[in-house]
Structure formats: structure tokens, C-alpha cells
Protein backbone atom coordinates (compact mmCIF):
# COMPACT_ATOMS: atom_id res chain seq x y z
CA UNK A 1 118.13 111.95 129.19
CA UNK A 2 114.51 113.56 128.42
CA UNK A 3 115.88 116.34 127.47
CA UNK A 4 118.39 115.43 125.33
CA UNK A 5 115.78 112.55 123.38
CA UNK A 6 113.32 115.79 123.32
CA UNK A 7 115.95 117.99 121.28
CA UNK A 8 117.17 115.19 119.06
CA UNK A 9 113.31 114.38 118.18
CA UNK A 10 112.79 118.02 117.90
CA UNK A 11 115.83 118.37 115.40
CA UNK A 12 114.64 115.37 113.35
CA UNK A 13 111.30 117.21 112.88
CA UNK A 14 112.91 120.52 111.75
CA UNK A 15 115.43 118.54 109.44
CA UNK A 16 112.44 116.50 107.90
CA UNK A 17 110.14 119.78 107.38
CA UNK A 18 113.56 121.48 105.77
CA UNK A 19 113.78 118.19 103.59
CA UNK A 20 110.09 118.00 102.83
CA UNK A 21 109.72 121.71 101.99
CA UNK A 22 112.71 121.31 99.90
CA UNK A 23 114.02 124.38 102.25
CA UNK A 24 117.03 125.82 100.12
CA UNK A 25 114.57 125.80 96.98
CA UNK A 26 112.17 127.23 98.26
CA UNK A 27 114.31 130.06 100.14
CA UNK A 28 115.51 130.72 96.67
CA UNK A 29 111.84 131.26 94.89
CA UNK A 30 111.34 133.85 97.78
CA UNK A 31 114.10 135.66 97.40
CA UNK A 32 112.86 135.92 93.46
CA UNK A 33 109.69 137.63 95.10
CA UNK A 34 111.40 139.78 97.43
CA UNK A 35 113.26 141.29 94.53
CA UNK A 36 110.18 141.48 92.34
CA UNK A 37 108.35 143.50 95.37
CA UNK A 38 111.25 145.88 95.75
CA UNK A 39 111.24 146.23 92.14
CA UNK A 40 107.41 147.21 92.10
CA UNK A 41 106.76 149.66 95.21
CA UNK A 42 106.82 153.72 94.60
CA UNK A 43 105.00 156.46 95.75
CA UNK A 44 101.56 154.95 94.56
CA UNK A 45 101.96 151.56 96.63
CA UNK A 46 104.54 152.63 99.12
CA UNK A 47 106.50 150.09 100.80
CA UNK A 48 105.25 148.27 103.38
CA UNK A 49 106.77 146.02 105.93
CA UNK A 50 103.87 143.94 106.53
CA UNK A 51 103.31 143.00 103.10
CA UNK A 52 106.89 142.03 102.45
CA UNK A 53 106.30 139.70 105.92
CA UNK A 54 103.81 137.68 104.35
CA UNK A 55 104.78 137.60 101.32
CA UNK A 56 107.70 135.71 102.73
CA UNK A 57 106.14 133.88 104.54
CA UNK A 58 103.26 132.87 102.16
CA UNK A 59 105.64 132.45 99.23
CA UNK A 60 107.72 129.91 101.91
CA UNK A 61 104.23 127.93 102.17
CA UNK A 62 103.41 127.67 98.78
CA UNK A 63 106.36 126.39 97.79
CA UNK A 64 106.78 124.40 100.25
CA UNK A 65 103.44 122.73 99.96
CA UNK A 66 104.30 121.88 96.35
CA UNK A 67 107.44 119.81 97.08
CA UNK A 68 105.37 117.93 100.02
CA UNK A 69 102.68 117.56 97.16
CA UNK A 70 105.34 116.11 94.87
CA UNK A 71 107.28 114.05 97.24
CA UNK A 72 104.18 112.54 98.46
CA UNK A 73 103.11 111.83 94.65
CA UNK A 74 106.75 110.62 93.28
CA UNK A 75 107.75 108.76 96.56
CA UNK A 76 107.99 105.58 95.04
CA UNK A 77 110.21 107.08 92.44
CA UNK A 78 112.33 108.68 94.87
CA UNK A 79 112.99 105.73 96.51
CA UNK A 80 115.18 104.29 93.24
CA UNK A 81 117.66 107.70 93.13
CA UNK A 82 120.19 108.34 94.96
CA UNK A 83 119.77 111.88 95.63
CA UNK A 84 115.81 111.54 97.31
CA UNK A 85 115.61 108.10 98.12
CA UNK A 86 116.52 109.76 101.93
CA UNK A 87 114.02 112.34 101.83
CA UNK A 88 111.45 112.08 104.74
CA UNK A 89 108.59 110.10 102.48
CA UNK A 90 110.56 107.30 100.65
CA UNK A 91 113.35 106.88 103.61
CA UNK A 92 109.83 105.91 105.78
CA UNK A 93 110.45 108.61 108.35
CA UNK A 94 107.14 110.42 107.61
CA UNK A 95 104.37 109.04 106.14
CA UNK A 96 102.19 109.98 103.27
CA UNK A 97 99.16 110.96 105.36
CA UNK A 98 101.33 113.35 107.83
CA UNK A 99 102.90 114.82 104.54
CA UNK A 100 99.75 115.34 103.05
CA UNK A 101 98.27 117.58 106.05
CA UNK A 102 101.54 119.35 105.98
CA UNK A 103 101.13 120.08 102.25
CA UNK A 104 98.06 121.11 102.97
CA UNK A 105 98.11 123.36 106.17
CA UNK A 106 101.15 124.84 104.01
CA UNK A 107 98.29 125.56 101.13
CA UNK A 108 95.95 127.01 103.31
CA UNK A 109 98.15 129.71 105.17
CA UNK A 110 99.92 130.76 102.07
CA UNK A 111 97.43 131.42 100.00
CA UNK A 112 95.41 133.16 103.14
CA UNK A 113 98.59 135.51 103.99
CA UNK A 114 98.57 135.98 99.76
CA UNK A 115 94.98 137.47 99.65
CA UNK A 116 95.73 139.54 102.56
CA UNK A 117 98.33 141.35 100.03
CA UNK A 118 95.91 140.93 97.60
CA UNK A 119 93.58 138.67 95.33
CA UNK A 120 95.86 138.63 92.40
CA UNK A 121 98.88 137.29 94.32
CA UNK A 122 96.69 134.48 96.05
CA UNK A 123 95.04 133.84 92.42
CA UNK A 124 99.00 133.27 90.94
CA UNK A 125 100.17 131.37 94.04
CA UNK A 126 97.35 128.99 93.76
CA UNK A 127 97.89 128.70 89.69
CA UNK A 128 101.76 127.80 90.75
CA UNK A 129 100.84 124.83 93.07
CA UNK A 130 97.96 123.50 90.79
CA UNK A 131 100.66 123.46 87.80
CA UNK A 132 103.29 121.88 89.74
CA UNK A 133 101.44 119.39 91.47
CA UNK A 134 98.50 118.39 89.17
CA UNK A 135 100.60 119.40 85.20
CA UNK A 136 103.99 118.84 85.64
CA UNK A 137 104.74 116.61 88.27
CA UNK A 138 103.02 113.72 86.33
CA UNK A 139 104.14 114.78 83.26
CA UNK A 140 107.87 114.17 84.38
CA UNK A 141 107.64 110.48 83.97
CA UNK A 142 105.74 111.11 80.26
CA UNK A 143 107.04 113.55 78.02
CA UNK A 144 110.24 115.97 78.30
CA UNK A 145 107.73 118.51 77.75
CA UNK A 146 107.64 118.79 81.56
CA UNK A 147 110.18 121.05 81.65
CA UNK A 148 108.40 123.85 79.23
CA UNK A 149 105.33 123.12 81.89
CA UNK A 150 107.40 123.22 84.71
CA UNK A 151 108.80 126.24 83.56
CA UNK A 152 105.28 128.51 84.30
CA UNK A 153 104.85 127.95 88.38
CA UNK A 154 109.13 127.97 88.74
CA UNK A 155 108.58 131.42 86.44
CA UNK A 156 105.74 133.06 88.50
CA UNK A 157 107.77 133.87 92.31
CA UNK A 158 109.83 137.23 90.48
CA UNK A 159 106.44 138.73 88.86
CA UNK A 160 104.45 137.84 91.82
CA UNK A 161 106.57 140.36 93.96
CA UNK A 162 105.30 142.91 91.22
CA UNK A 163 101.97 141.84 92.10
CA UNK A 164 101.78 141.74 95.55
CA UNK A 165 102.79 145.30 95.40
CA UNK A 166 101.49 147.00 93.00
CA UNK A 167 97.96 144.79 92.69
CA UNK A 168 98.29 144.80 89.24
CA UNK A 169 99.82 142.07 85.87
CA UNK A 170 101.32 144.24 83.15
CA UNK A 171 103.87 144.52 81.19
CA UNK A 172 106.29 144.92 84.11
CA UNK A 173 104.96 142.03 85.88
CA UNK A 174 104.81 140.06 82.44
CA UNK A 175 108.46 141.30 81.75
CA UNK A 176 109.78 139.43 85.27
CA UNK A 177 108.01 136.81 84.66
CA UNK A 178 109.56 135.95 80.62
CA UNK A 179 112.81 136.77 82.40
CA UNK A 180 112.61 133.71 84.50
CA UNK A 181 110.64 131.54 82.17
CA UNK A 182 113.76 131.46 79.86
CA UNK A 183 115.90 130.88 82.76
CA UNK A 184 114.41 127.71 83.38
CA UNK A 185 115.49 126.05 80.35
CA UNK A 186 118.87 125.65 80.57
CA UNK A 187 118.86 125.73 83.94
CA UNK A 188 117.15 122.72 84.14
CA UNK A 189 118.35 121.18 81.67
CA UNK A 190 121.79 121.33 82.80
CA UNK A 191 120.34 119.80 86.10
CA UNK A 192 119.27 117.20 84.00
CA UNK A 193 122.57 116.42 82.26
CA UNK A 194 124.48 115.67 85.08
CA UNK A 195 121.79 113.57 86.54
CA UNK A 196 120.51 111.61 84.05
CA UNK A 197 121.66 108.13 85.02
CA UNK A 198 119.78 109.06 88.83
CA UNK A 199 116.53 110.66 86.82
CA UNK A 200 116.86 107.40 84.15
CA UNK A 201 116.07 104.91 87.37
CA UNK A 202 112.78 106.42 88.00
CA UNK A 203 111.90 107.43 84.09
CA UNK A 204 112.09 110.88 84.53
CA UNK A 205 112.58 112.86 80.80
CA UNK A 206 113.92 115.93 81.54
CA UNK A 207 116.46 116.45 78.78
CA UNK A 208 114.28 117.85 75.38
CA UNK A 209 115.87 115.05 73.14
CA UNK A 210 116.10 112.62 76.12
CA UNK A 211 119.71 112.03 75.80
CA UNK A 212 122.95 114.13 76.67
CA UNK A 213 123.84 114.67 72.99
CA UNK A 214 124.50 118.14 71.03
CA UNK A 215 121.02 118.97 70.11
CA UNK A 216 120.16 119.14 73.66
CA UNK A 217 123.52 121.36 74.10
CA UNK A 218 122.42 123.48 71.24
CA UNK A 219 119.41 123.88 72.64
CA UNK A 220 120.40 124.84 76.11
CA UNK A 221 122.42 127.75 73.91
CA UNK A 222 119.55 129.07 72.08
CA UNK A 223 117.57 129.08 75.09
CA UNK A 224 120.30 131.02 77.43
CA UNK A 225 120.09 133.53 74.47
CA UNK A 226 116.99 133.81 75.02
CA UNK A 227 117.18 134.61 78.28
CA UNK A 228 119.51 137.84 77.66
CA UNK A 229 117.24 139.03 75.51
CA UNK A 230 114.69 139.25 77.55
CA UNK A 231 116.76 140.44 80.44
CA UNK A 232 117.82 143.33 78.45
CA UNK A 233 114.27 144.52 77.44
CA UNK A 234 114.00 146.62 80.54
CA UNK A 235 116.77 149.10 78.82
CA UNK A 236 114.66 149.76 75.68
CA UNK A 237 111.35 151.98 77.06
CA UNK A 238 108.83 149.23 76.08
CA UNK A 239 108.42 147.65 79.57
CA UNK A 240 105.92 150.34 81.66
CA UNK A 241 107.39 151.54 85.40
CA UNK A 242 110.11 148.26 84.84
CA UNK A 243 113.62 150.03 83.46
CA UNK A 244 117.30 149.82 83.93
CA UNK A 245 119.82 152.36 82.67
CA UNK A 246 122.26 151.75 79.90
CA UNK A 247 125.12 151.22 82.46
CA UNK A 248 123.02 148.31 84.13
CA UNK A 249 122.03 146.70 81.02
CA UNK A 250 125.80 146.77 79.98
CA UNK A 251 126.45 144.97 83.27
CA UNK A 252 123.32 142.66 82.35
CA UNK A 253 124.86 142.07 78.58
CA UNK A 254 128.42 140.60 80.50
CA UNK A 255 126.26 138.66 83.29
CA UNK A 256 124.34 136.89 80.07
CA UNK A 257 127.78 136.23 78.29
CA UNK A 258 129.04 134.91 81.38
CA UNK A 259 126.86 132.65 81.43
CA UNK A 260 126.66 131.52 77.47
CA UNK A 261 130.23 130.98 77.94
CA UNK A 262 129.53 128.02 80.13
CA UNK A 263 126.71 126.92 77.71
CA UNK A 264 128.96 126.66 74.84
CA UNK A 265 131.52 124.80 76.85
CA UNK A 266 128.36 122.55 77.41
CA UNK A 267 128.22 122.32 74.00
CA UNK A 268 132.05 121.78 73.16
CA UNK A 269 132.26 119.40 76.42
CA UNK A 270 128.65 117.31 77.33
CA UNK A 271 130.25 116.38 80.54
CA UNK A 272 128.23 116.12 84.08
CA UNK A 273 131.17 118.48 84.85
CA UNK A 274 130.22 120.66 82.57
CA UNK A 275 126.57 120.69 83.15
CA UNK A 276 126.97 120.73 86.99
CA UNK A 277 129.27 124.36 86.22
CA UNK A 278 126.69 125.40 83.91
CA UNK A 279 123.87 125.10 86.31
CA UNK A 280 125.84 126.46 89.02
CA UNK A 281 126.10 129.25 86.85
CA UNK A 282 122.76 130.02 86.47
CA UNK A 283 121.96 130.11 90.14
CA UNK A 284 124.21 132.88 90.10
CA UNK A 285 122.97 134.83 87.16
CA UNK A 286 119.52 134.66 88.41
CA UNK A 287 120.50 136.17 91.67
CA UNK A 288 122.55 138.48 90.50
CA UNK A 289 120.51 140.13 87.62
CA UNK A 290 118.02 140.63 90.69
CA UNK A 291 120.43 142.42 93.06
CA UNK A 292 122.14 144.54 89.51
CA UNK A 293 117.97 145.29 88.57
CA UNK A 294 117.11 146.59 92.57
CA UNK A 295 120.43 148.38 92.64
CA UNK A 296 119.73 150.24 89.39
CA UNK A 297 116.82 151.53 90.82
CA UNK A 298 117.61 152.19 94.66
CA UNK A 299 120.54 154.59 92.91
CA UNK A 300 118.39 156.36 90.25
């Protein structure tokens, strides 16, 4: 009977730390810094396992630590949606001082196994948490501009691979970086959409016109355009060691149409179904840009 309370307490504790780390989110950023790091190592900064290791590792804490920051902060809000009111803080399974140290034990090792890689990479994980925790997290509840804040630290895991390999910000790094800052947009947004009655019970503004109407939509478009753009700048020469041949940036062209497609049915539609499709969407586009980018240049 010990034994079997033991591993039931024990797999409480690993599902809370999954919740409070917001555990598929974060395994998401670090898989944007993976790529980034297998996009920046050559023959000047040769790969190296134990980099990659903590910046896994470290990126894992850093994000982490910001959601623990932020569900500590907004638990009170939590509590009044649907989709967080069972997360460990407002469901009163952990409190706010045992989330706290975790947030910060979690700040403390990441940015520690970050300036073993190097300064720079500590210096932009540290920017990321400040932003998220101190900017946009109370903006959320304020202004819609949240979003366009929110939209530097959830931009900053792809260039930071760059960094933490090459321990240097250019025009590469910068590149990566714009990539995923346009993302963000109607990424979020579309999160937004099909959520807005839960985010409207605890006064979140997360849609740029605060309601689910066809400027928002039109928005979402110009902003996805946006985003091929700047996906496609690696084919044109103007980006440093960061390039893709045409045949990738063809593939990258179809990947960004793909995904307008389901921002114009946004547009036609403004359904949650819609929204939830288009968002969906964009988890894969991000993802896959990175594996078509890594591929292009594993096969050079």
C-alpha cells in the first residue's frame, strides 16, 4: 500500500511540474532552438554534443520558469477559465510559494547551463523571461498590444540556437528571429479567436480589435504574409552564412500558401472552427519550415 501511495504521489508531482512548466510548450520552444543550433554550427564552431545538452536543457528551464512565473502571477485569473482553472496553482494543488522556488530554481539553472554555451545566449534567455513575466504577462489584462510584446521572448528560442553556436547576433541570427516574430501574430491570434469567450472571463485582450470581426481576420492575413516573406529571405543572398536553395524556398513559398489558405478561410468564415484549423496550421508550418531549412543544408 506504501508503495503504491508513493508512485501515485510521485505521478501527481511529475503531472503538476508538466502542468506548471506548461511541458508541451515548452518542448516546442526547444525544438525551435535545436533547429536554430543545427542551422548555425560549421567548421568554425563545430558541433558539439554538450552544447546541444544544455541548451536543451537550459532552454526547458527558462521556459519553464516563465509559465510558473505567469501562473503564479495570473492564478486568480486562471481560476475563472475553463482551460487553466485545473492547473496546479488555481486548482490549490501547489501553492504560490512552492511555485515560486520552482520558477526560480528553473531561472537559476537555465540561465547557468546558458552561460556555459556562452554569455550571449544567457543574456537572451534572461531578456525572454524578464519580457514574459514582468512586460507581457501584465499587459494581457490591459491592452491587446500584449501580443506584439509577447511576440519578442516567444520569437527569441529559433535565433538563440544561432547563438549558442556560433556566439554571435547577426543577420542570420536576426533573420530566425523576424521569422518567428511574424509567426506569432496570427498564430496567436487565431488562439485567441476560438477562445475568446474563456480569455473574456478573466479580461484578457488578445485579439488586436478585441472582437472576432474581419479587421482582426484581415489582419491575421497581412500578418501570415508577412511571415512568408520573411521566410523566403534566406533564398535571396542578403542573410550572411543563413541560405536555402531555390528548390527549398519553392517548398517554403507552398508551406506559406498553405497556410494563407486557412487565413483567408478565417477571413471568409470567423468561426472557432476556423481559427482552431488555422492555428493548428501554424504549429505545423513552424515545424516544418525548420525541418525543410536543416534539410536544405544537411544535403548541400
Amino acid at each position: 500500500m506504501s508503495a503504491t501511495a508513493n508512485s501515485l504521489s510521485l505521478s501527481k508531482i511529475y503531472h503538476d511540474f508538466k502542468q506548471i512548466t506548461k511541458a508541451g510548450l515548452a518542448i516546442s520552444v526547444v525544438f525551435s532552438s535545436i533547429a536554430g543550433y543545427l542551422l548555425g554550427f560549421d567548421d568554425e564552431n563545430p558541433f558539439r554534443w554538450s552544447v546541444l545538452f544544455m541548451l536543451i536543457v537550459g532552454g526547458y528551464c527558462m521556459v519553464g520558469a516563465s509559465n510558473a512565473f505567469n501562473q503564479v502571477i495570473e492564478k486568480d485569473l486562471d481560476a475563472l477559465m475553463d482551460r487553466t482553472k485545473n492547473r496546479p496553482v488555481p486548482a490549490k494543488r501547489m501553492s504560490s510559494n512552492t511555485a515560486l522556488i520552482i520558477a526560480g530554481l528553473l531561472t537559476v539553472i537555465g540561465i547557468v547551463l546558458l552561460y556555459l554555451i556562452n554569455p550571449k545566449t544567457a543574456m537572451f534567455g534572461a531578456i525572454s523571461i524578464f519580457l514574459y513575466t514582468c512586460v507581457y504577462t501584465p499587459l494581457k489584462t490591459i491592452t491587446p498590444l500584449s501580443v506584439f510584446v509577447g511576440a519578442f521572448p516567444g520569437a527569441i528560442p529559433f535565433m538563440l540556437g544561432w547563438v549558442a553556436a556560433t556566439n554571435h547576433f547577426g543577420i542570420e541570427a536576426g533573420t530566425l528571429f523576424l521569422i518567428q516574430f511574424f509567426w506569432q501574430f496570427p498564430h496567436f491570434w487565431a488562439i485567441g479567436w476560438f477562445l475568446y469567450e474563456d480569455y473574456e472571463k478573466a479580461g484578457f485582450f488578445m485579439l488586436p480589435t478585441g472582437k472576432k470581426d474581419k479587421s482582426t481576420a484581415m489582419q491575421i492575413m497581412l500578418y501570415t504574409v508577412w511571415l512568408i516573406v520573411a521566410s523566403l529571405l534566406p533564398c535571396l543572398g542578403y542573410t550572411g552564412q543563413l541560405f536555402i536553395k531555390p528548390v527549398s524556398a519553392v517548398v517554403v513559398f507552398l508551406l506559406g500558401l498553405w497556410m494563407l489558405f486557412y487565413a483567408v478561410k478565417l477571413y471568409q468564415n470567423r468561426t472557432p472552427k476556423a481559427a482552431r484549423t488555422l492555428m493548428l496550421v501554424s504549429v505545423s508550418y513552424i515545424t516544418l519550415l525548420q525541418i525543410i531549412y536543416i534539410t536544405d543544408k544537411f544535403l548541400r
